[in-house]
Protein backbone atom coordinates (compact mmCIF):
# COMPACT_ATOMS: atom_id res chain seq x y z
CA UNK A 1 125.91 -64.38 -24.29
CA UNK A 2 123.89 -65.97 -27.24
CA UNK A 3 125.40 -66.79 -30.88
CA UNK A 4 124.51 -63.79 -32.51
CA UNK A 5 126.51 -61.70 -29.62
CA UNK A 6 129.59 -64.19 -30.03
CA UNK A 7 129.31 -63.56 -34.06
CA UNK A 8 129.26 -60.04 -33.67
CA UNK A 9 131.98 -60.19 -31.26
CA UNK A 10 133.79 -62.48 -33.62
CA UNK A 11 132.88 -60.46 -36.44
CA UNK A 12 131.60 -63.41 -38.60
CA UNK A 13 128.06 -64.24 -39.53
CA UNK A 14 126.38 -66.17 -37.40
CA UNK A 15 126.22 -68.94 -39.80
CA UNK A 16 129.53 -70.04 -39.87
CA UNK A 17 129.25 -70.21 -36.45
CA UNK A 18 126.52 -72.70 -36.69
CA UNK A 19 128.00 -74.34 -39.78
CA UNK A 20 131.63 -74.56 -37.78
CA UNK A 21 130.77 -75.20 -34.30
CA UNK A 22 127.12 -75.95 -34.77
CA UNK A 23 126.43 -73.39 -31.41
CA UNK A 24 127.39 -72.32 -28.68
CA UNK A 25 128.32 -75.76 -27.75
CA UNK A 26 130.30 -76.72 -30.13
CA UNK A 27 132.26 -73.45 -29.32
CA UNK A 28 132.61 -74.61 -25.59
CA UNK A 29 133.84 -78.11 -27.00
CA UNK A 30 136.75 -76.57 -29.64
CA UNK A 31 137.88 -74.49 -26.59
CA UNK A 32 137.99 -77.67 -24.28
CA UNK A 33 139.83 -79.63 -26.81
CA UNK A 34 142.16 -77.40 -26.95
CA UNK A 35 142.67 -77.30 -23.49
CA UNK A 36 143.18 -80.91 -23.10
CA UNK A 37 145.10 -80.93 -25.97
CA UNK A 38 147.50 -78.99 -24.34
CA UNK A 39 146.53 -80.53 -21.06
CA UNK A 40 147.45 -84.04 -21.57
CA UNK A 41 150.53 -82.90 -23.12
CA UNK A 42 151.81 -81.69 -19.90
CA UNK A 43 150.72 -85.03 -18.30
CA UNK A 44 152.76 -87.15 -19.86
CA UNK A 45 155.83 -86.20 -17.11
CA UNK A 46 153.95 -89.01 -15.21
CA UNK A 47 155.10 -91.62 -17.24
CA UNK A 48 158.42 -90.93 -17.03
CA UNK A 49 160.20 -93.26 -15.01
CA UNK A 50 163.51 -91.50 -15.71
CA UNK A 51 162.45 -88.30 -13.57
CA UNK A 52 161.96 -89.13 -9.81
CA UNK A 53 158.57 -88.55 -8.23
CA UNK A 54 159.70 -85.50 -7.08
CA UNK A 55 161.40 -83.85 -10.35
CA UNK A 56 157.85 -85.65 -12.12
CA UNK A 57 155.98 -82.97 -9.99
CA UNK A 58 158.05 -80.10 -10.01
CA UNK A 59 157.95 -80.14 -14.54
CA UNK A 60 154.41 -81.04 -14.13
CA UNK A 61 153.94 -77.64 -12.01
CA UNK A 62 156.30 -75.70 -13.87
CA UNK A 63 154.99 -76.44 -17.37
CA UNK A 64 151.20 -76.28 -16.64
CA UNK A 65 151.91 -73.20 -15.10
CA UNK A 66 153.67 -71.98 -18.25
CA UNK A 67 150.69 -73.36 -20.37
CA UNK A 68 148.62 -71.50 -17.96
CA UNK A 69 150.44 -67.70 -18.44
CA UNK A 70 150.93 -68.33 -22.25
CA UNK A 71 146.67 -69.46 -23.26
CA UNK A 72 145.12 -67.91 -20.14
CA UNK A 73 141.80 -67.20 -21.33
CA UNK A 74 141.25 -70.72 -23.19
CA UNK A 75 142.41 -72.20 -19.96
CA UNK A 76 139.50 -69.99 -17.93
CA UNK A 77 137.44 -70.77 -19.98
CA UNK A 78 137.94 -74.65 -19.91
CA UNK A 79 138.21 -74.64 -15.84
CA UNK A 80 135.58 -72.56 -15.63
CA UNK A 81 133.51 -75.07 -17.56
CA UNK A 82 134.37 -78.38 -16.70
CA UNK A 83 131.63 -78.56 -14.27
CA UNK A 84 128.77 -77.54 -16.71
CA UNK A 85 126.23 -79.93 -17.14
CA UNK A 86 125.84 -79.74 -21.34
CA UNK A 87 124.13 -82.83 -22.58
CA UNK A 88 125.40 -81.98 -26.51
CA UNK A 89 129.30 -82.78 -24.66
CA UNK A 90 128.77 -84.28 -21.48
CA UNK A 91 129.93 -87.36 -22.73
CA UNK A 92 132.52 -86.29 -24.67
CA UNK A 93 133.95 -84.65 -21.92
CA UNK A 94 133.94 -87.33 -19.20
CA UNK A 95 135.99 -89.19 -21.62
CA UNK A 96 138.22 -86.58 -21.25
CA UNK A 97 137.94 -86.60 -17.10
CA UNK A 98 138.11 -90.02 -17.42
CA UNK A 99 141.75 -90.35 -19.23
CA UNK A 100 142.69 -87.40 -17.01
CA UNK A 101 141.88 -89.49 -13.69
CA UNK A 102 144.09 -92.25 -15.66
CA UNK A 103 146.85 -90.29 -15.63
CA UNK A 104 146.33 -88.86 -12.10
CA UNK A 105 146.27 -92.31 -11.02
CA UNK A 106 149.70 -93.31 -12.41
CA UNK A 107 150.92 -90.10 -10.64
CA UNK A 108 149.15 -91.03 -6.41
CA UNK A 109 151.05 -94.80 -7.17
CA UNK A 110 154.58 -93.23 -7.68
CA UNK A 111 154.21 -91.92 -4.46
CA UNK A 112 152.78 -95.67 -3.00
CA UNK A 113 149.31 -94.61 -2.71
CA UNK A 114 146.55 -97.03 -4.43
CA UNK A 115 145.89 -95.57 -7.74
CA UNK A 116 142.54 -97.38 -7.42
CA UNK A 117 141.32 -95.30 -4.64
CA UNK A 118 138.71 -92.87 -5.88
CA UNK A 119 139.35 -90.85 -2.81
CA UNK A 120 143.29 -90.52 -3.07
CA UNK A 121 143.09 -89.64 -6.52
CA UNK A 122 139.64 -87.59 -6.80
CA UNK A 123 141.21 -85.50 -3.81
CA UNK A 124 145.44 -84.92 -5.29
CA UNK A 125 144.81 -84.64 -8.71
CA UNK A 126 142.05 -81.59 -8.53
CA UNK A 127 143.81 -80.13 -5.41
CA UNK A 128 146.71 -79.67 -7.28
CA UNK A 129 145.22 -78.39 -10.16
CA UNK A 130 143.15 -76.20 -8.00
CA UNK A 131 146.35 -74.34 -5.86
CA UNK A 132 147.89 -74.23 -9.85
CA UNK A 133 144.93 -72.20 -11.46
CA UNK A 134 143.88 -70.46 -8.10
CA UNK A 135 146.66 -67.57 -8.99
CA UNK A 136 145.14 -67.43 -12.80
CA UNK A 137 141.99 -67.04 -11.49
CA UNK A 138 142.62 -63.99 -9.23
CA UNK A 139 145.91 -62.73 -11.07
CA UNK A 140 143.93 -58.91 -11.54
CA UNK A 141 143.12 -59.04 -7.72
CA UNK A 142 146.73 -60.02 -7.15
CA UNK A 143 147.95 -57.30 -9.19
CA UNK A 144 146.19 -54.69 -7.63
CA UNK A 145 146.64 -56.23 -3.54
CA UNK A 146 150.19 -56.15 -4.09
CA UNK A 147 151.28 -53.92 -6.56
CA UNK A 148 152.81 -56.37 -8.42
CA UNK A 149 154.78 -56.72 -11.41
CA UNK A 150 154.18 -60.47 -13.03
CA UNK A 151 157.23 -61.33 -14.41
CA UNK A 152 158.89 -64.85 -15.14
CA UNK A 153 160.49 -65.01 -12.01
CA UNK A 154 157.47 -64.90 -10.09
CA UNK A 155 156.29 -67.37 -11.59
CA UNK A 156 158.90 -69.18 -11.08
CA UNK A 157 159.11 -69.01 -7.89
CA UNK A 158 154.94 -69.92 -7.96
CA UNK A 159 155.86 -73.19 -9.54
CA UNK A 160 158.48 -73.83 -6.89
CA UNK A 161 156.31 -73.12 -3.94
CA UNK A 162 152.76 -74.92 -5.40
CA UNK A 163 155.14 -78.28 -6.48
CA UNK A 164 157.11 -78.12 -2.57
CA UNK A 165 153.37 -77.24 -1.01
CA UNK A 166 152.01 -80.42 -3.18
CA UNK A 167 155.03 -82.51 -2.29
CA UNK A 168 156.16 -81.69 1.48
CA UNK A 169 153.31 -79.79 2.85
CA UNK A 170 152.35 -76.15 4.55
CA UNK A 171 155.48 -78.08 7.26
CA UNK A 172 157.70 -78.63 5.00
CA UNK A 173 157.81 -75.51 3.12
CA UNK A 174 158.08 -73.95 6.59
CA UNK A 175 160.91 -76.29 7.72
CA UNK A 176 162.80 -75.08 4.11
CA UNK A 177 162.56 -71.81 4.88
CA UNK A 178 164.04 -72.01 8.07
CA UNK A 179 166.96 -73.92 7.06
CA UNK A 180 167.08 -71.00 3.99
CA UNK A 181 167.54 -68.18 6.60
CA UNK A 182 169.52 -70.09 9.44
């Protein structure tokens, strides 16, 4: 979709478009701070040495996941375009990845892994993210598999099930339900 599409869309001239954003990019760059706005927001639950490790995950699943159902489409949009190569914010946005990794980092040591280890954190940090948004990304296929009604309690139940999966494992979630039924 070029500019003038997005103007008509928006119903603006495509000048303020170019005068606001200054293109398409600086569309795709509002959006993303937005996202990380919101984004970091939700991160700081790491710092919080009050909350266990454990409660630190479950909020940090629970409220992205409420971020998530409440700005859907900004946060498609963002996921969606992290990857992009854009030279106009490439930089702008590895600052972004960078103070996200940051974070991540303080998160892999309060469980006594090395924070330093690019491997360890490049691999938990996006894997979480990745089971979190997997159900945004296919929520219409959902819908349709399983006749589903998405309500607050499913996704509740989501949050529990992605932070015990993070935290204990495909085994552990297992070994909970077990002791649930028995």
């Amino acid at each position: 979709m070029g500019v003038r599409e997005i103007a008509r869309a928006a119903g603006v001239n495509i000048s303020m478009i170019s005068y606001y954003f200054h293109g398409k990019a600086g569309i795709l760059k509002a959006i993303l701070e937005e996202y990380f706005k919101h984004y970091f927001e939700v991160l700081k639950i790491i710092d919080d040495e009050t909350k266990s490790r454990e409660e630190c995950v479950k909020i940090l699943v629970r409220d992205l996941i409420n971020y998530l159902k409440k700005n859907t489409e900004i946060a498609m949009v963002a996921y969606n375009a992290i990857p992009l190569e854009l030279p106009e914010i490439d930089q702008w946005k590895q600052e972004k990845l960078v103070q996200s990794m940051k974070r991540k980092s303080r998160l892999v040591a309060r469980f006594g892994l090395d924070p330093n280890d690019i491997i360890e954190v490049g691999t938990i940090g996006p894997a979480l993210i990745a089971i979190v948004f997997t159900k945004f990304t296919r929520l219409n296929v959902i819908k349709k598999l399983w006749h589903l009604e998405i309500d607050d309690a499913l996704y509740e139940r989501y949050a529990e099930t992605v932070a015990d999966l993070f935290l204990h494992g495909i085994t552990g979630i297992a070994s909970q339900k077990r002791k649930e039924k028995g």
